[in-house]
C-alpha atoms as a PDB file:
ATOM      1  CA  UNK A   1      11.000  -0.792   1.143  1.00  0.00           C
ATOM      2  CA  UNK A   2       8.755  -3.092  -1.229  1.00  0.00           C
ATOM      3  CA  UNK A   3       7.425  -2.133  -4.831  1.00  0.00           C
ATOM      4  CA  UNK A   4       8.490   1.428  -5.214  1.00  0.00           C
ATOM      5  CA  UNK A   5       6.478   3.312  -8.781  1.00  0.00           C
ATOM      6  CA  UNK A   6       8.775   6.488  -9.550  1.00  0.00           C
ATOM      7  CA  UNK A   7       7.306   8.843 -12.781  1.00  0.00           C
ATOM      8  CA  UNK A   8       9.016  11.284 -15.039  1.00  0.00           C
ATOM      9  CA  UNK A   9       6.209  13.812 -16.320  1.00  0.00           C
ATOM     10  CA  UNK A  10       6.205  17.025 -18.887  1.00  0.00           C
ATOM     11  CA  UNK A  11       2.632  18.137 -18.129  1.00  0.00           C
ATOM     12  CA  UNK A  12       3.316  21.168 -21.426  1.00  0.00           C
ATOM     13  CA  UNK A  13       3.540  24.618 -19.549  1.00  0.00           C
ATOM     14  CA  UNK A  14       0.560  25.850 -21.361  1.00  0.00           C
ATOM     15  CA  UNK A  15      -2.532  27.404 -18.596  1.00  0.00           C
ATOM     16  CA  UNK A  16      -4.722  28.962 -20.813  1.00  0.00           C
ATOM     17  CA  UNK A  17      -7.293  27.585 -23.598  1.00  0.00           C
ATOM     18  CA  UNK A  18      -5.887  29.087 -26.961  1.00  0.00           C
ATOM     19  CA  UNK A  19      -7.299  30.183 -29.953  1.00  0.00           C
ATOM     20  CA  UNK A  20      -6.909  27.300 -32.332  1.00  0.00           C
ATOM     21  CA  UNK A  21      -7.983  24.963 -29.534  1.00  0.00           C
ATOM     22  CA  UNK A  22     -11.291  26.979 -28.991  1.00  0.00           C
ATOM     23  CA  UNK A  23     -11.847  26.899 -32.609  1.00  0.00           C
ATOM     24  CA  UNK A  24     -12.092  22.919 -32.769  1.00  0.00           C
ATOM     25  CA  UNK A  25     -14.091  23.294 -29.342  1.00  0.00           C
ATOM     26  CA  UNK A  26     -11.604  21.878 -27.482  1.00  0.00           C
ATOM     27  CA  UNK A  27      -9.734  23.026 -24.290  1.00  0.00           C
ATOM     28  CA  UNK A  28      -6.032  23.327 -23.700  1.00  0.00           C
ATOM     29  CA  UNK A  29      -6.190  24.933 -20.268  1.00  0.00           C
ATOM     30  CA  UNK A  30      -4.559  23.892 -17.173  1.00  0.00           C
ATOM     31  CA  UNK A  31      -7.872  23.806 -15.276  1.00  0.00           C
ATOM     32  CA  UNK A  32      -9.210  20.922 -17.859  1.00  0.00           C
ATOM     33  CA  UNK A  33      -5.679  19.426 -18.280  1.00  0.00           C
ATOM     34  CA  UNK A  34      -5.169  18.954 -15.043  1.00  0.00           C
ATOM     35  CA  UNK A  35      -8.180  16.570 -14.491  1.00  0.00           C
ATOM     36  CA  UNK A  36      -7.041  14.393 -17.045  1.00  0.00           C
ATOM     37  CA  UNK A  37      -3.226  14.075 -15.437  1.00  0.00           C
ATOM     38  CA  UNK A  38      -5.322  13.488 -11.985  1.00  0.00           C
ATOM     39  CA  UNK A  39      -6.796  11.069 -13.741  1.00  0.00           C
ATOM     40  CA  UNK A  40      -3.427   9.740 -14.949  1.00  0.00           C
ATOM     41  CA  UNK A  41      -1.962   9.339 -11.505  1.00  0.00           C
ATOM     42  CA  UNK A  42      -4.948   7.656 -10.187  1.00  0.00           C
ATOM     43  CA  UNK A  43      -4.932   4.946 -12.989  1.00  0.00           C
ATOM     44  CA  UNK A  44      -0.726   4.559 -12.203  1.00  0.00           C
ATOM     45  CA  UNK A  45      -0.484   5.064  -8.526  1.00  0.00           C
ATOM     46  CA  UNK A  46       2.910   6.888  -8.980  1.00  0.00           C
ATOM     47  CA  UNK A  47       5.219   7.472  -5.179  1.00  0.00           C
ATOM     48  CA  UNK A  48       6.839  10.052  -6.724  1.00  0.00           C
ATOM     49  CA  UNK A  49       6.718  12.042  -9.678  1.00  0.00           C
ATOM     50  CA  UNK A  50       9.760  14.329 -11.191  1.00  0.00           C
ATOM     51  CA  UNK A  51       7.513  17.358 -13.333  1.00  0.00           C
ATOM     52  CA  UNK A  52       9.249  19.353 -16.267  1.00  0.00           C
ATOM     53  CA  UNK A  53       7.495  22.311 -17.647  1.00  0.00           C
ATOM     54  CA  UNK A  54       4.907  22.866 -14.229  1.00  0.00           C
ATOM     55  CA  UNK A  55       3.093  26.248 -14.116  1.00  0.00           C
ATOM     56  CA  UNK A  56       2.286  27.566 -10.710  1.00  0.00           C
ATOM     57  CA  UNK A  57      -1.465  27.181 -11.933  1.00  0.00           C
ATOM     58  CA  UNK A  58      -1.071  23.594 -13.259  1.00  0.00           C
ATOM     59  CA  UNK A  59       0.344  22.610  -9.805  1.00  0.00           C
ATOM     60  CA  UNK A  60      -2.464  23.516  -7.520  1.00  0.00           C
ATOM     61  CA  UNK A  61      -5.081  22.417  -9.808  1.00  0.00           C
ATOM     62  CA  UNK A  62      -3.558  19.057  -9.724  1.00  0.00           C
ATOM     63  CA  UNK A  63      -2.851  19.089  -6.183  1.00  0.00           C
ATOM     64  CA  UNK A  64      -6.697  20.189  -5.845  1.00  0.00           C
ATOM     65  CA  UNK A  65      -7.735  17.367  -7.331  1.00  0.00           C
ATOM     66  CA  UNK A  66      -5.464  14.660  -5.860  1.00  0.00           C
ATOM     67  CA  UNK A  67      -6.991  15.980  -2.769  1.00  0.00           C
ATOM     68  CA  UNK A  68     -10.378  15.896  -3.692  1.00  0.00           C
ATOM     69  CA  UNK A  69      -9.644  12.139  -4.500  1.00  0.00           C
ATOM     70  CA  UNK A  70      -8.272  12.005  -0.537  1.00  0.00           C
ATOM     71  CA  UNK A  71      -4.550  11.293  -2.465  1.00  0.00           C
ATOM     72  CA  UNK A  72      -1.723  12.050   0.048  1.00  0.00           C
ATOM     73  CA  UNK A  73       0.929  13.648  -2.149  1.00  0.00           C
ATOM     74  CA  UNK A  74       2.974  16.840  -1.013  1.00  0.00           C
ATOM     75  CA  UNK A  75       4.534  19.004  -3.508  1.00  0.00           C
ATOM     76  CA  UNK A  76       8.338  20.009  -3.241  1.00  0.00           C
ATOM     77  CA  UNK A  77       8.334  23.541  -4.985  1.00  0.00           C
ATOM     78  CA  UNK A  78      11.128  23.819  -7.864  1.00  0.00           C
ATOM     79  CA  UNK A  79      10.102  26.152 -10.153  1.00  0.00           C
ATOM     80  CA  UNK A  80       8.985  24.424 -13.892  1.00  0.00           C
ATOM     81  CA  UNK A  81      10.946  20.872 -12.560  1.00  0.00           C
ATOM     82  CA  UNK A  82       9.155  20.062  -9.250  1.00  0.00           C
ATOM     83  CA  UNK A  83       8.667  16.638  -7.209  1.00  0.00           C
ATOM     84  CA  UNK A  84       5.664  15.487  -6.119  1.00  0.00           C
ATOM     85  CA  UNK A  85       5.370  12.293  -3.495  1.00  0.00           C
ATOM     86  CA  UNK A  86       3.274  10.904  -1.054  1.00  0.00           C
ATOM     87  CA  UNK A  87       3.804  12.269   2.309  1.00  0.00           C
ATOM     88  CA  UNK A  88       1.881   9.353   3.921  1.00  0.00           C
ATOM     89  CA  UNK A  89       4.979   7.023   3.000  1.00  0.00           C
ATOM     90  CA  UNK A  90       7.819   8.997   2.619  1.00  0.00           C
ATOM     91  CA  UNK A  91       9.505  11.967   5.235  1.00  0.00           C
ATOM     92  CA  UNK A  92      11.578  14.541   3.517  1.00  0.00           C
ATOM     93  CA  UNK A  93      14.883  14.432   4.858  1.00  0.00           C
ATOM     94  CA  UNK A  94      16.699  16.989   2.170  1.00  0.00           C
ATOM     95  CA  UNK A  95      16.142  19.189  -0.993  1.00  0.00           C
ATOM     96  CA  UNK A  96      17.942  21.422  -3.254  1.00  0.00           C
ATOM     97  CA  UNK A  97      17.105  23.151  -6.234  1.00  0.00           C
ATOM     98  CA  UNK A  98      19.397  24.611  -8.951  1.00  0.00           C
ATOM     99  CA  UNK A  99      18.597  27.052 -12.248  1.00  0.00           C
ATOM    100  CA  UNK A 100      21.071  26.481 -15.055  1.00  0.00           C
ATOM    101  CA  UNK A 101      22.430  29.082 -16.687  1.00  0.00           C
ATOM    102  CA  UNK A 102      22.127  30.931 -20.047  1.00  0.00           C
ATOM    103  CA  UNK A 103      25.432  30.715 -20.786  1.00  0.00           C
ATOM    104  CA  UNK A 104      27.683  27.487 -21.827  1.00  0.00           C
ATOM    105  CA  UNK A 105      31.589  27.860 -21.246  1.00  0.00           C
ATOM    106  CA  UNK A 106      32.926  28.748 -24.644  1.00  0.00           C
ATOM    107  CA  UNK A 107      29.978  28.572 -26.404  1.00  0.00           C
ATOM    108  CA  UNK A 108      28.171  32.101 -27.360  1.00  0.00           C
ATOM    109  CA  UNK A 109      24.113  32.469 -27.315  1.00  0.00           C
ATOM    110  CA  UNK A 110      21.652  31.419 -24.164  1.00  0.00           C
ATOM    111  CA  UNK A 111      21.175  27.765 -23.220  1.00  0.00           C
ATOM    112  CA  UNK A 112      18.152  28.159 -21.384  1.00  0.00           C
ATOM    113  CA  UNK A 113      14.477  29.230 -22.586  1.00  0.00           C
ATOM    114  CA  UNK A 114      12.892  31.645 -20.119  1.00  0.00           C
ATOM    115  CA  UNK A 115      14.446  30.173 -17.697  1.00  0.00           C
ATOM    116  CA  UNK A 116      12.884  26.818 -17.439  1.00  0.00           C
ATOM    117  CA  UNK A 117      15.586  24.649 -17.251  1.00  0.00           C
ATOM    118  CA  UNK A 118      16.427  23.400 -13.985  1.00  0.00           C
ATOM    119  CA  UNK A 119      16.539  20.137 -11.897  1.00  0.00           C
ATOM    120  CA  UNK A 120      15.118  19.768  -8.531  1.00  0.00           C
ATOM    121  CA  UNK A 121      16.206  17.289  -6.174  1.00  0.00           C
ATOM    122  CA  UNK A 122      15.151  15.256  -2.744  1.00  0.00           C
ATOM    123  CA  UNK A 123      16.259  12.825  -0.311  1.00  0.00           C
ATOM    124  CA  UNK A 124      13.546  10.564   1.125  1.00  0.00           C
ATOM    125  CA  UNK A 125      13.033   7.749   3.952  1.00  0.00           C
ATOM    126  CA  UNK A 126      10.736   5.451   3.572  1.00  0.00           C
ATOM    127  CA  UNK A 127       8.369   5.619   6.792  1.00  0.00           C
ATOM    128  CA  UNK A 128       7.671   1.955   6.425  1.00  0.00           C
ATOM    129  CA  UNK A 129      11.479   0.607   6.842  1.00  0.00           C
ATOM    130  CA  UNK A 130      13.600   3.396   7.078  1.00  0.00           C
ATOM    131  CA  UNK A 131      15.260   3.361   3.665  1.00  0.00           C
ATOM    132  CA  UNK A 132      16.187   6.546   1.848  1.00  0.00           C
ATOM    133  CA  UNK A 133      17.092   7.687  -1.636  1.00  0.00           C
ATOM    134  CA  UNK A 134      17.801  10.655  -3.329  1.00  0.00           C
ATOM    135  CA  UNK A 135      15.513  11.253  -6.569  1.00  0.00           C
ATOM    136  CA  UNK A 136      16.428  14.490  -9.256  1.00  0.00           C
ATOM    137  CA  UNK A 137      13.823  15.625 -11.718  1.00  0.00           C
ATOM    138  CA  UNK A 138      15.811  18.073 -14.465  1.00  0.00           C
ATOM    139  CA  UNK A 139      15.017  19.229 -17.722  1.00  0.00           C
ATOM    140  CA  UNK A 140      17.747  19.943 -19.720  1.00  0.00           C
ATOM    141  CA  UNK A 141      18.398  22.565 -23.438  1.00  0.00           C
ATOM    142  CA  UNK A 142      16.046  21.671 -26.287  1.00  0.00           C
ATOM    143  CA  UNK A 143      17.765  22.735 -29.403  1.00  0.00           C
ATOM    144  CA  UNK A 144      18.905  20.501 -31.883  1.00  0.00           C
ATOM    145  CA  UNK A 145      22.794  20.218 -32.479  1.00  0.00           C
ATOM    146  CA  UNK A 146      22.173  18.948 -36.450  1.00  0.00           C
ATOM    147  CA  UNK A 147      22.479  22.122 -39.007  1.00  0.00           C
ATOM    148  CA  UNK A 148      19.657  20.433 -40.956  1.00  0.00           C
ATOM    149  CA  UNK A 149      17.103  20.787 -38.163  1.00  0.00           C
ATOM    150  CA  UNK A 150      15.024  24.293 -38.227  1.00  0.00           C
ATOM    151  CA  UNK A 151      15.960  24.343 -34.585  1.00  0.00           C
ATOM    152  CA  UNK A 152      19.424  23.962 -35.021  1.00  0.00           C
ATOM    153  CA  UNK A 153      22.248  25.848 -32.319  1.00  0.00           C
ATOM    154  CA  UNK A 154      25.943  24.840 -32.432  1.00  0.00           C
ATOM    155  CA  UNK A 155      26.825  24.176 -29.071  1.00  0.00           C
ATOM    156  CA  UNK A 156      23.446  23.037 -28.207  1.00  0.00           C
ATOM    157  CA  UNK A 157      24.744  19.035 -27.729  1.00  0.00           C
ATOM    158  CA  UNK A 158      27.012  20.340 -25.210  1.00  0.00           C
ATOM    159  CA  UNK A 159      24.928  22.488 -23.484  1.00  0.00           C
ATOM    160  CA  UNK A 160      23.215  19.658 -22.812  1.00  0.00           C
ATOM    161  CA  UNK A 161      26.031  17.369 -21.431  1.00  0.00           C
ATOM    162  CA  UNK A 162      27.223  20.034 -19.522  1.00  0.00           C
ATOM    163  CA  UNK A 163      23.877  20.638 -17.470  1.00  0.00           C
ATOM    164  CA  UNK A 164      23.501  16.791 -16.773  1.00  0.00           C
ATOM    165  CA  UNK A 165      26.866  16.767 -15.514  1.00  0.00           C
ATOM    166  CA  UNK A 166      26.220  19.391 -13.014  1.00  0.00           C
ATOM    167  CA  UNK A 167      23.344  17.506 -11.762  1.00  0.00           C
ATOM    168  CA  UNK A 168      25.037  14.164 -11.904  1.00  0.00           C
ATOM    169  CA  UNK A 169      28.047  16.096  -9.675  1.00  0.00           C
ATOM    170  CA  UNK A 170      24.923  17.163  -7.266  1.00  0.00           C
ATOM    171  CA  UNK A 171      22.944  13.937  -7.142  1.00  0.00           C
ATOM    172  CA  UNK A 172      26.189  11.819  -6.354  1.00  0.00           C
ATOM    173  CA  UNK A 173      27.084  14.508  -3.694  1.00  0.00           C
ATOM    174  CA  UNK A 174      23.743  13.384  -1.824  1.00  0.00           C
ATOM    175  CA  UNK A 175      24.141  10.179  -2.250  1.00  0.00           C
ATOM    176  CA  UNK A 176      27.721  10.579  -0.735  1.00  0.00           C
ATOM    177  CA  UNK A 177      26.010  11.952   2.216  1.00  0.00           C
ATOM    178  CA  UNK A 178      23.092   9.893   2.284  1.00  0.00           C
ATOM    179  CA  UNK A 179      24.445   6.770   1.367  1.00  0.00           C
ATOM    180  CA  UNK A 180      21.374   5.528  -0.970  1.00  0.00           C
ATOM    181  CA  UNK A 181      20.590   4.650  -4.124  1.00  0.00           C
ATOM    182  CA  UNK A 182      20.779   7.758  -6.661  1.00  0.00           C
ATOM    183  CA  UNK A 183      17.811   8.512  -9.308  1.00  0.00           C
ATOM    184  CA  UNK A 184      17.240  11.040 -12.284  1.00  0.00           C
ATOM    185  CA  UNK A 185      14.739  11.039 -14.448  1.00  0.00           C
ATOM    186  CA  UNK A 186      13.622  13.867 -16.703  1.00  0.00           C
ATOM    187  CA  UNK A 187      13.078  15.615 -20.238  1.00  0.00           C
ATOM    188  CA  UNK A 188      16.613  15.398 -21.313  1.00  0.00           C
ATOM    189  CA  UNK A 189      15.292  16.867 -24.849  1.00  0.00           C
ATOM    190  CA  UNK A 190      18.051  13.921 -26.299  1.00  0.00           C
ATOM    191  CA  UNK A 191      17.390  10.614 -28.012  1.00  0.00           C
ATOM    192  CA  UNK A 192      19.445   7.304 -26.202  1.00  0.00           C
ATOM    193  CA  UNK A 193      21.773   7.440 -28.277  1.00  0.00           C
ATOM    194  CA  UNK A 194      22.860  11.160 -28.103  1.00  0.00           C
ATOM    195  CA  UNK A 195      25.918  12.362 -26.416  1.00  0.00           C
ATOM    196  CA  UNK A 196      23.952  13.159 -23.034  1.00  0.00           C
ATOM    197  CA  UNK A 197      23.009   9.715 -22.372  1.00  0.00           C
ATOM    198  CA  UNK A 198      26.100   8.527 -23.511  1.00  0.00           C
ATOM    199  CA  UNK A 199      27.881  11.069 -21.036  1.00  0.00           C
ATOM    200  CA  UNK A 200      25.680  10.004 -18.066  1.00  0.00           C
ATOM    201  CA  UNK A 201      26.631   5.910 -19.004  1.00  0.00           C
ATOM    202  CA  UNK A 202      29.816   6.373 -19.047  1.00  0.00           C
ATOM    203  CA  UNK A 203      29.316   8.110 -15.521  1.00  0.00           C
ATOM    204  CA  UNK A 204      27.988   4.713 -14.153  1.00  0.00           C
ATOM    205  CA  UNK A 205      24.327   5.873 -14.673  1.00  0.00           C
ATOM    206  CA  UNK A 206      22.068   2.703 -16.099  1.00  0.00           C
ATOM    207  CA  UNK A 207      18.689   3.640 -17.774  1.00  0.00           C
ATOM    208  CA  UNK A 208      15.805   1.667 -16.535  1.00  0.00           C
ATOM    209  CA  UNK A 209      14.948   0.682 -19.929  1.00  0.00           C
ATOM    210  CA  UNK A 210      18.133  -1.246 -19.734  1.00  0.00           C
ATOM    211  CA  UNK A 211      17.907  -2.939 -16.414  1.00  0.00           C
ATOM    212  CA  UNK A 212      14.431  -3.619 -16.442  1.00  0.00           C
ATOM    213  CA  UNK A 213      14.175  -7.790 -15.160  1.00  0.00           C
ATOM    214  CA  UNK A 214      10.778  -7.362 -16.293  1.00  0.00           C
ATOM    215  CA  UNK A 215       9.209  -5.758 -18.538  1.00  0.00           C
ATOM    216  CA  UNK A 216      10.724  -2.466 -21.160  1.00  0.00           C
ATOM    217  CA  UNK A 217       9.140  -0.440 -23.046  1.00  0.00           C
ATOM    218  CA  UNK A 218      10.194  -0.617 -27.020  1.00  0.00           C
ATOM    219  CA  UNK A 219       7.879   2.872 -27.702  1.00  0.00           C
ATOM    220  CA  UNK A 220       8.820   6.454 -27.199  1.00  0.00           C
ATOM    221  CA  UNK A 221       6.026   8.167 -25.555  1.00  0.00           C
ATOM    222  CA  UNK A 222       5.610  10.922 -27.396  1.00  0.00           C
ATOM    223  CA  UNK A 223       3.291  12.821 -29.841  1.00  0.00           C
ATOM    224  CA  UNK A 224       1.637  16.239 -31.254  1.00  0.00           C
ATOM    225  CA  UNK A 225       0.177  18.394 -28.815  1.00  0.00           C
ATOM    226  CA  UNK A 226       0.890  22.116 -29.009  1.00  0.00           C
ATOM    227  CA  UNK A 227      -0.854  25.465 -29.741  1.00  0.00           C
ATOM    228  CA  UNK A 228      -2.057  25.025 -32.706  1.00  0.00           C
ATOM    229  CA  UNK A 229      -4.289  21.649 -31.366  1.00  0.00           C
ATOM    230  CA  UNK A 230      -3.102  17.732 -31.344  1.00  0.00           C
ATOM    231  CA  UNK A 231      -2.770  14.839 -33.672  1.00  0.00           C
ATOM    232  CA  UNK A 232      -2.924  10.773 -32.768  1.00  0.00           C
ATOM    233  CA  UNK A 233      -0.356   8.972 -30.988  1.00  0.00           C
ATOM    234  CA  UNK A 234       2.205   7.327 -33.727  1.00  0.00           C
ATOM    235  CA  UNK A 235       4.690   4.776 -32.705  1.00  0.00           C
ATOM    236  CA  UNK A 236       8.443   5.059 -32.281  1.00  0.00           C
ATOM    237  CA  UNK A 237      11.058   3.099 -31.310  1.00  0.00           C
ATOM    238  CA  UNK A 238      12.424   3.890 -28.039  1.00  0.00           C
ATOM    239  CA  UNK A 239      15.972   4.822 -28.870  1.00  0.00           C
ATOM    240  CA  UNK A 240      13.945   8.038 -30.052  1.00  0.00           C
ATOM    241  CA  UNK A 241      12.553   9.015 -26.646  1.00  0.00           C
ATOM    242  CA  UNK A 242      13.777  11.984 -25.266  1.00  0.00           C
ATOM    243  CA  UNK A 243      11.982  11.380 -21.440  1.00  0.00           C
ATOM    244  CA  UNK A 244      14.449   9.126 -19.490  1.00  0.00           C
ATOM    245  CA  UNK A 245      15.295   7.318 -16.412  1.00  0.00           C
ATOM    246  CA  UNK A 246      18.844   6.893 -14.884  1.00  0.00           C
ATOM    247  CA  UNK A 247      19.770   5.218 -11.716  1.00  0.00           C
ATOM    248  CA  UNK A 248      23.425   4.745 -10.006  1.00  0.00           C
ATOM    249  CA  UNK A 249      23.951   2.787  -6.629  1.00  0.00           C
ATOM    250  CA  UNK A 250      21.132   0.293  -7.003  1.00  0.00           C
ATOM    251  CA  UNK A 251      20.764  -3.184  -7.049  1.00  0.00           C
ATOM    252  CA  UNK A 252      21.555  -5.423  -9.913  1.00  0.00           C
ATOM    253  CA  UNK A 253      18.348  -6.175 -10.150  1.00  0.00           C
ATOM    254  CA  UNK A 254      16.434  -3.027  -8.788  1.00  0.00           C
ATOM    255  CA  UNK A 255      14.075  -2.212 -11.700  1.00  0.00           C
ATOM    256  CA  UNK A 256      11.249  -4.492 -12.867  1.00  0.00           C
ATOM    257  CA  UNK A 257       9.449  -2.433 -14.757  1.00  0.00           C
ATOM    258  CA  UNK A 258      10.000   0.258 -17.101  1.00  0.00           C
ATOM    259  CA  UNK A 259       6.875   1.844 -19.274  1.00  0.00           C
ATOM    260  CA  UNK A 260       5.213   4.348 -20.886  1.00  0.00           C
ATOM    261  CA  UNK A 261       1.211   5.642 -19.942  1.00  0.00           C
ATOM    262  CA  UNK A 262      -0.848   6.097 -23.648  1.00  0.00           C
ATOM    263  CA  UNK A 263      -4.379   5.932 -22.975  1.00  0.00           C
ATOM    264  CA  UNK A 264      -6.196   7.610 -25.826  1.00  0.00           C
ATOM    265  CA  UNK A 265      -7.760  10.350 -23.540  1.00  0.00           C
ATOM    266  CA  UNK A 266      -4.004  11.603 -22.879  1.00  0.00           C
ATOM    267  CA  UNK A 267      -3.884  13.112 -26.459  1.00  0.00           C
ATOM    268  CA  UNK A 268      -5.175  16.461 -25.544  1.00  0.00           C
ATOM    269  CA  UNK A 269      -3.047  17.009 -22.216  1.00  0.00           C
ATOM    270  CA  UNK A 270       0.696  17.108 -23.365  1.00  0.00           C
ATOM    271  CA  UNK A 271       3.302  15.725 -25.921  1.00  0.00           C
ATOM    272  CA  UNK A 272       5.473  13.938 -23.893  1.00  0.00           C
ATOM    273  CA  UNK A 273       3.292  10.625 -22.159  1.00  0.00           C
ATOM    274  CA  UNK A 274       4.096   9.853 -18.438  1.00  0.00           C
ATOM    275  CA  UNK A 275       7.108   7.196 -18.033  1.00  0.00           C
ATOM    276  CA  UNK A 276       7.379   5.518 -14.809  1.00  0.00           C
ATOM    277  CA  UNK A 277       9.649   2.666 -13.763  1.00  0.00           C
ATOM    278  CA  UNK A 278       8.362   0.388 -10.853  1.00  0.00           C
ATOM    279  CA  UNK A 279      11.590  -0.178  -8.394  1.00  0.00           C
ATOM    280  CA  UNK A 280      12.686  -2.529  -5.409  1.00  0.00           C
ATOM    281  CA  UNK A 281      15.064  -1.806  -2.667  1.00  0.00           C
END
């Protein structure tokens, strides 16, 4: 397998223009967002792509236009956390798909928002040299665990480490079976230095920031784009980042690069920019 470009992606789960956006004459819908992440993934060349927060509609207007574009890419259905790839290189071999639940062991309240927190998961061979790997796209609880933030729920910290840890259990389980190199990547709604990263490190996970031989991103890919309209793209370091790549049962020296896509046309089509890390088995 040569040069292998994996993306994590939260396209906002948003399909129709809204009323503040219409005001400004602008466009929020998933028929004009869509061009721009087509757009995206023609400028990146992504092999696979782990969504969070995917709308039926978003998907097929994206896969409409990747097509139009004669792109190859198959989509592997998994509710709001899906995985896209391009079925010209890669055969799937196995998938699974798990919704977490509302409830946390111990903890009262719900733990999962309309139920769109999930993680999705795939085995692949390379066509080209037989190689496989298992890849997991997940999006974990967003609340804040701080009783200062205005989206503060106790408990909500270990929600979090509690649904990584049940896709950790699953991910190793394929790689058990498949005996390849294990990768994650997602909205884990958590900064680096929170207690989910730190749970999935102490696991054995590395983040692809980390390893990256290289080239790693310092930013954190993110900005303001919500119903009410969007607002320029402000730098952050990137121990703020909450989108994040994790790998276990790779090379020392498997990732090269690790970064973060910020054209100034993203700004309208979702708050979290497209993170990809560029791979080599």
């Amino acid at each position: 397998m040569g040069r292998l470009r994996i993306m994590s992606h939260n396209v906002w789960k948003n399909d129709k223009n809204l009323p503040a956006w219409a005001a400004k004459g602008e466009d929020c819908s998933a028929a004009v967002r869509a061009k721009g992440m087509v757009r995206i993934y023609a400028e990146t060349q992504p092999d696979i792509i782990g969504f969070q927060e995917m709308s039926p509609t978003m998907a097929d207007e994206i896969l409409l236009g990747l097509t139009s574009q004669d792109q190859r890419y198959a989509l592997l259905w998994g509710r709001d956390t899906p995985i896209l790839y391009r079925q010209d290189r890669f055969e799937l071999l196995d998938s699974d798909f798990f919704l977490y639940s509302t409830e946390l062991p111990g903890w009262a309240g719900e733990f999962n928002n309309s139920g769109t927190k999930s993680w999705c998961i795939a085995v692949f061979r390379d066509k080209t040299d037989g190689k496989k790997l298992a890849f997991m796209s997940t999006h974990l609880w967003w609340k804040s665990s701080d009783p200062a933030s205005p989206d503060y729920q106790p408990g909500s910290d270990e929600a979090r480490v509690y649904q990584l840890n049940l896709a950790m259990d699953r991910l190793e389980q394929f790689h058990a079976q498949y005996e390849c190199p294990a990768m994650l990547v997602g909205d884990l709604n958590a900064a680096y230095t929170e207690p989910v990263i730190r749970s999935a490190l102490a696991r054995g996970f590395a983040h692809a920031h980390d390893i990256a031989t290289e080239y790693a991103d310092p930013d954190w890919g993110y900005h303001y784009c919500f119903g009410d309209g969007y607002k320029p793209y402000e730098k952050a370091p990137f121990e703020q980042a909450i989108d994040h790549i994790l790998f276990k049962y790779a090379p020392a020296d498997f990732v090269r690069r690790f970064e973060r896509y910020t054209p100034d046309y993203y700004l309208p089509l979702s708050d979290h920019s497209p993170v990809f890390a560029d791979v080599t088995l």
